[in-house]
Protein backbone atom coordinates (compact mmCIF):
# COMPACT_ATOMS: atom_id res chain seq x y z
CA UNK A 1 -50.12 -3.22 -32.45
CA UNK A 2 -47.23 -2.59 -35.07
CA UNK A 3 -49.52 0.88 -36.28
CA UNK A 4 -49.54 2.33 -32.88
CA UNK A 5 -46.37 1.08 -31.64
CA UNK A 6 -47.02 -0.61 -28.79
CA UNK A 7 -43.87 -0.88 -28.02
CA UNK A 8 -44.09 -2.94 -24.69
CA UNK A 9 -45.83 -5.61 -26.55
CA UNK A 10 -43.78 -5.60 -29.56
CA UNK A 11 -40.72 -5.85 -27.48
CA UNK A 12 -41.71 -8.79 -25.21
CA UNK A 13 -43.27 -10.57 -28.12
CA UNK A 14 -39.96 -10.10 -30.43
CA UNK A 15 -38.07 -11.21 -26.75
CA UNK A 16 -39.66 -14.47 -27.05
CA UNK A 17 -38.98 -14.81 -30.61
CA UNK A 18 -35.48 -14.65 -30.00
CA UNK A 19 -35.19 -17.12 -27.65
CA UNK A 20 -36.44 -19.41 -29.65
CA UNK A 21 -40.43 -19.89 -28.98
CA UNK A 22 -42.88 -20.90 -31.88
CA UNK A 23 -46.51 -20.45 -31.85
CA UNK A 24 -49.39 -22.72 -33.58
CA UNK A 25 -52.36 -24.57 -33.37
CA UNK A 26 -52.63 -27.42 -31.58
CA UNK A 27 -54.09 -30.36 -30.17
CA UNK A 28 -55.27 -30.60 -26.64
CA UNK A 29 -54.46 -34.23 -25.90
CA UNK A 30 -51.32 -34.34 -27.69
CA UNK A 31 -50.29 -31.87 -24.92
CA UNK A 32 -52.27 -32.90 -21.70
CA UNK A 33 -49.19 -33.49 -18.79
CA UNK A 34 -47.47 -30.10 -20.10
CA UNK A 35 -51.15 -28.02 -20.07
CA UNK A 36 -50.93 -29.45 -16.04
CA UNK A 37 -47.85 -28.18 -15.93
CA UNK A 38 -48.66 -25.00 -17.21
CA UNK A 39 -51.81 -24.91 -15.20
CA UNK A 40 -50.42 -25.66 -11.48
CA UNK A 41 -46.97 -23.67 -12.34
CA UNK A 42 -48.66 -21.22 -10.03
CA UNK A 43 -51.39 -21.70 -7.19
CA UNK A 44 -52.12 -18.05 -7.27
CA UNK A 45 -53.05 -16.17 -10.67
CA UNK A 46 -54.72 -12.42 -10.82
CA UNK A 47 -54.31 -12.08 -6.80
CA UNK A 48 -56.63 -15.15 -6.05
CA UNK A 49 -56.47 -18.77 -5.88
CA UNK A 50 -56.52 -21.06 -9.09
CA UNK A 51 -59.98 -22.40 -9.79
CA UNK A 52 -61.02 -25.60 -9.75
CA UNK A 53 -60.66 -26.93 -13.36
CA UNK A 54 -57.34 -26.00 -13.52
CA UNK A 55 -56.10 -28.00 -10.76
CA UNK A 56 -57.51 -31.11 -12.76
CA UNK A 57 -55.01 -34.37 -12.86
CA UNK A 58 -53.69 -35.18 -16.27
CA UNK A 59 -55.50 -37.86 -15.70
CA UNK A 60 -58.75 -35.91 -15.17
CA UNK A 61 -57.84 -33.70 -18.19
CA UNK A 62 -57.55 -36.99 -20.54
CA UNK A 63 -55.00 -38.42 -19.78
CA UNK A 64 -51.19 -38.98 -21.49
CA UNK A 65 -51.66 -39.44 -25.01
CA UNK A 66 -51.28 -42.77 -26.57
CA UNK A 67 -50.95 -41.57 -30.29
CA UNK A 68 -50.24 -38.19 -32.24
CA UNK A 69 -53.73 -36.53 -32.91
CA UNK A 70 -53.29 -34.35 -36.52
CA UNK A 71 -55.25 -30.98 -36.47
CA UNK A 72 -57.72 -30.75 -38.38
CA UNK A 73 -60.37 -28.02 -40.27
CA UNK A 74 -63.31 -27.66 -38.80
CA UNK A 75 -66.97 -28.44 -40.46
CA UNK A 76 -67.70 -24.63 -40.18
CA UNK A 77 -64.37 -22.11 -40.47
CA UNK A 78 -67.13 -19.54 -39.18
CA UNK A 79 -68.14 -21.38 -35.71
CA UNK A 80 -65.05 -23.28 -33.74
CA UNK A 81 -63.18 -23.97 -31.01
CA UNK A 82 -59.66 -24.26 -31.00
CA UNK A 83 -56.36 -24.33 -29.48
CA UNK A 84 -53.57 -22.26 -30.11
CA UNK A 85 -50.29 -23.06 -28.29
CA UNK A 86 -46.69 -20.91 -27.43
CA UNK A 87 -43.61 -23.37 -28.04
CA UNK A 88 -39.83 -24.35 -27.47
CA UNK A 89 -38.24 -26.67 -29.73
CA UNK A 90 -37.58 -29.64 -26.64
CA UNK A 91 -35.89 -32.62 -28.63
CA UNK A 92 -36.66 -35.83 -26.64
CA UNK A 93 -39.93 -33.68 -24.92
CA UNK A 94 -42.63 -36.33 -24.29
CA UNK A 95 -46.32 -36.07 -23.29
CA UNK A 96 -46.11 -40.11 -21.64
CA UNK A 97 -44.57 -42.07 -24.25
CA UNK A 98 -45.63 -39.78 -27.33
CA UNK A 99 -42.39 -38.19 -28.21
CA UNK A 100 -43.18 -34.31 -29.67
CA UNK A 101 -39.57 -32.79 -29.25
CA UNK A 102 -41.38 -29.38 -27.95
CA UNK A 103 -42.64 -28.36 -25.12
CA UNK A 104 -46.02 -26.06 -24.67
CA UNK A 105 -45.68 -22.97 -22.73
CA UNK A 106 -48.89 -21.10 -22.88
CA UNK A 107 -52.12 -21.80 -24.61
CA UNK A 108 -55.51 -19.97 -25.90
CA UNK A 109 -58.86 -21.76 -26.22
CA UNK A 110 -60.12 -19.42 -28.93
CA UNK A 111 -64.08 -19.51 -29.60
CA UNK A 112 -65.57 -18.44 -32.54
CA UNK A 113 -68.72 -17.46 -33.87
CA UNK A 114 -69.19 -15.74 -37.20
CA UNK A 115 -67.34 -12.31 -36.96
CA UNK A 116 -66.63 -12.85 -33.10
CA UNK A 117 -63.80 -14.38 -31.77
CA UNK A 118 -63.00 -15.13 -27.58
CA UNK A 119 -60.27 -16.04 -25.98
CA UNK A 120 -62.16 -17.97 -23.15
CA UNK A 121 -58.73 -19.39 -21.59
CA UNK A 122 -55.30 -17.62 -21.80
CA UNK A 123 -52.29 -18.95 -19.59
CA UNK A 124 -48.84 -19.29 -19.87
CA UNK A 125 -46.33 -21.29 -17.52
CA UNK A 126 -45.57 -18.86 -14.80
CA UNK A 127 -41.81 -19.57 -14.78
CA UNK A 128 -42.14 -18.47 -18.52
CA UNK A 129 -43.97 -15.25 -18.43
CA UNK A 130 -41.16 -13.35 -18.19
CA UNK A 131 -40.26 -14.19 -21.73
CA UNK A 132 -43.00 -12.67 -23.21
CA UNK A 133 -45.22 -15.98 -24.58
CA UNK A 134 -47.87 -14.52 -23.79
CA UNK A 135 -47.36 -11.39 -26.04
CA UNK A 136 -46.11 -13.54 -28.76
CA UNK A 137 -48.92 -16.09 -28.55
CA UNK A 138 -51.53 -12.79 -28.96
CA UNK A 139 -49.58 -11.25 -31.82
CA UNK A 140 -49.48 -14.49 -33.82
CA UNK A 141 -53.63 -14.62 -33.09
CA UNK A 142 -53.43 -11.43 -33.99
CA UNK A 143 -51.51 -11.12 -37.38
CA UNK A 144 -53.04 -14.27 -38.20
CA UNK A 145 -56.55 -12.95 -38.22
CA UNK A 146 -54.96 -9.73 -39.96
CA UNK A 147 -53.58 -11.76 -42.66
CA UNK A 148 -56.39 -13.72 -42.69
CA UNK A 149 -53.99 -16.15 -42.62
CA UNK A 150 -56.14 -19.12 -43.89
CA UNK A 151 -59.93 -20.34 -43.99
CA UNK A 152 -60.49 -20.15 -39.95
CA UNK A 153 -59.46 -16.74 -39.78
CA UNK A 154 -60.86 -14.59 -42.45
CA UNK A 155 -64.04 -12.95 -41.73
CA UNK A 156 -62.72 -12.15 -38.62
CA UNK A 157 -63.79 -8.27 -37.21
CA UNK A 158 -63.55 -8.63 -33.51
CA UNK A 159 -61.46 -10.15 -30.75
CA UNK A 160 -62.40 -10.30 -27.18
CA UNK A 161 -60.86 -11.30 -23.82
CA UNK A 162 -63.15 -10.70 -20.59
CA UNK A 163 -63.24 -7.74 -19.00
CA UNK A 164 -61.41 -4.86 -19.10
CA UNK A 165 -61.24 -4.46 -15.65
CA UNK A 166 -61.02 -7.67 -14.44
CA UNK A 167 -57.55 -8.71 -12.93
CA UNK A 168 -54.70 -7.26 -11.05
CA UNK A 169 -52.46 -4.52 -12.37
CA UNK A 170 -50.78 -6.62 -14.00
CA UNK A 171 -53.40 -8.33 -16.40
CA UNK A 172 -54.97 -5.01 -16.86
CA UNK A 173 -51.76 -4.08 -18.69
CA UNK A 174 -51.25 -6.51 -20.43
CA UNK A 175 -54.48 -5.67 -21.91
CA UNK A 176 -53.69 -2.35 -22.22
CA UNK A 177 -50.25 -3.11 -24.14
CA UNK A 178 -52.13 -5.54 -26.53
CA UNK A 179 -54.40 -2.80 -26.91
CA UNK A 180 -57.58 -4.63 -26.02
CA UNK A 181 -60.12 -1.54 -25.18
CA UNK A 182 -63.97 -1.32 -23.56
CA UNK A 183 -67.02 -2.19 -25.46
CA UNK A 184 -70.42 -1.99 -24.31
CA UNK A 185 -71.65 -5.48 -26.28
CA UNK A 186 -75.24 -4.75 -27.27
CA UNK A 187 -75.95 -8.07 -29.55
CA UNK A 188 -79.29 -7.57 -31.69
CA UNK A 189 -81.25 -10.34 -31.94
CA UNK A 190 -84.30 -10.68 -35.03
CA UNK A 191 -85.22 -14.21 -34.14
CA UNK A 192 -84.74 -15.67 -37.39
C-alpha cells in the first residue's frame, strides 16, 4: 500500500494510530461480550440485515471468560485459523470478571492454507469505523505477512477477502483503497 501510495488507506490507518489503537492476535474467548458488542453495534451492515450468527448472545458465543487464555502457535504455521484483533488501551476494561484493560474494536478470522490466506470475517464496531480500525487492522495483516513477521506468516503469497463486487459502495472501496483486486481462482488439483 506504502509503494503505490494509497493514500486513503495510509491516512485512515495512521488516523487510528494516533489515537491510540493497537493491533494483535488474539484470543476469541478472552474477548467474547466486546466481539457482541462489536457484532450488534449495527443491525444493518453492506445495505442488508445482520445475519444470523452475528446476532448470537455472549452466551451463545461462549460465554464471559472465566480465566485469561495465552495465544498460542499452532501445530502447522502453514494451515490455521486465527484471530487478529484492533485495540484501545481501556484500563479497568473487563470481559465478566476477567480484567484485560483494553477493549477490542474490530477483528479478522484469518484462514490459512499453505500460500493462501482468507479473511473469512472482518468487522469493526460501527461507532469506531470512522477511526480507521479497519485500515489499521489490514495494514498490520498486511506488513506482517510482508515482514514475514514470524513463523505463521512467512510463506505467505496471497491474501483474499470475498468478492470484489460484493457490498455497497462503501465496502467496495475499501477494497479498492487496500488495494485488494479481481482474480479468477482456478485451483489445480493432481490428486495426490
Amino acid at each position: 500500500m506504502r509503494k503505490v501510495r494509497s493514500r486513503s488507506a495510509i491516512k485512515n490507518a495512521n488516523k487510528a494510530k494516533r489515537a491510540g489503537y493497537f493491533c494483535e492476535e488474539f484470543i476469541m474467548q478472552n474477548h467474547i461480550p466486546d466481539i457482541f458488542e462489536i457484532n450488534v453495534s449495527s443491525q444493518v451492515r453492506q445495505g442488508r440485515e445482520m445475519a444470523a450468527p452475528y446476532k448470537r448472545s455472549i452466551e451463545e458465543l461462549g460465554g464471559v471468560p472465566e480465566s485469561y487464555r495465552e495465544v498460542t502457535q499452532p501445530r502447522d504455521p502453514t494451515d490455521y485459523v486465527k484471530m487478529f484483533g484492533v485495540f484501545i488501551p481501556e484500563p479497568g476494561h473487563k470481559q465478566g470478571n476477567l480484567n484485560v484493560d483494553r477493549r477490542l474494536c474490530g477483528y479478522v478470522l484469518l484462514h490459512r492454507m499453505g500460500e493462501f490466506a482468507l479473511y473469512s470475517q472482518i468487522l469493526g464496531h460501527a461507532a469506531l469505523l470512522k477511526d480507521g480500525i479497519m485500515y489499521q487492522l489490514n495494514e498490520f495483516i498486511v506488513e506482517s505477512i510482508t515482514k514475514q513477521s514470524s513463523e505463521i506468516f512467512r510463506g505467505i503469497k496471497y491474501l483474499m477477502y470475498g468478492s470484489i463486487c460484493a457490498g455497497t459502495q462503501g465496502l467496495k472501496m475499501w477494497k479498492k483503497w487496500t488495494l485488494f483486486e479481481p482474480y479468477y481462482l482456478n485451483p489445480k488439483f493432481d490428486g495426490k
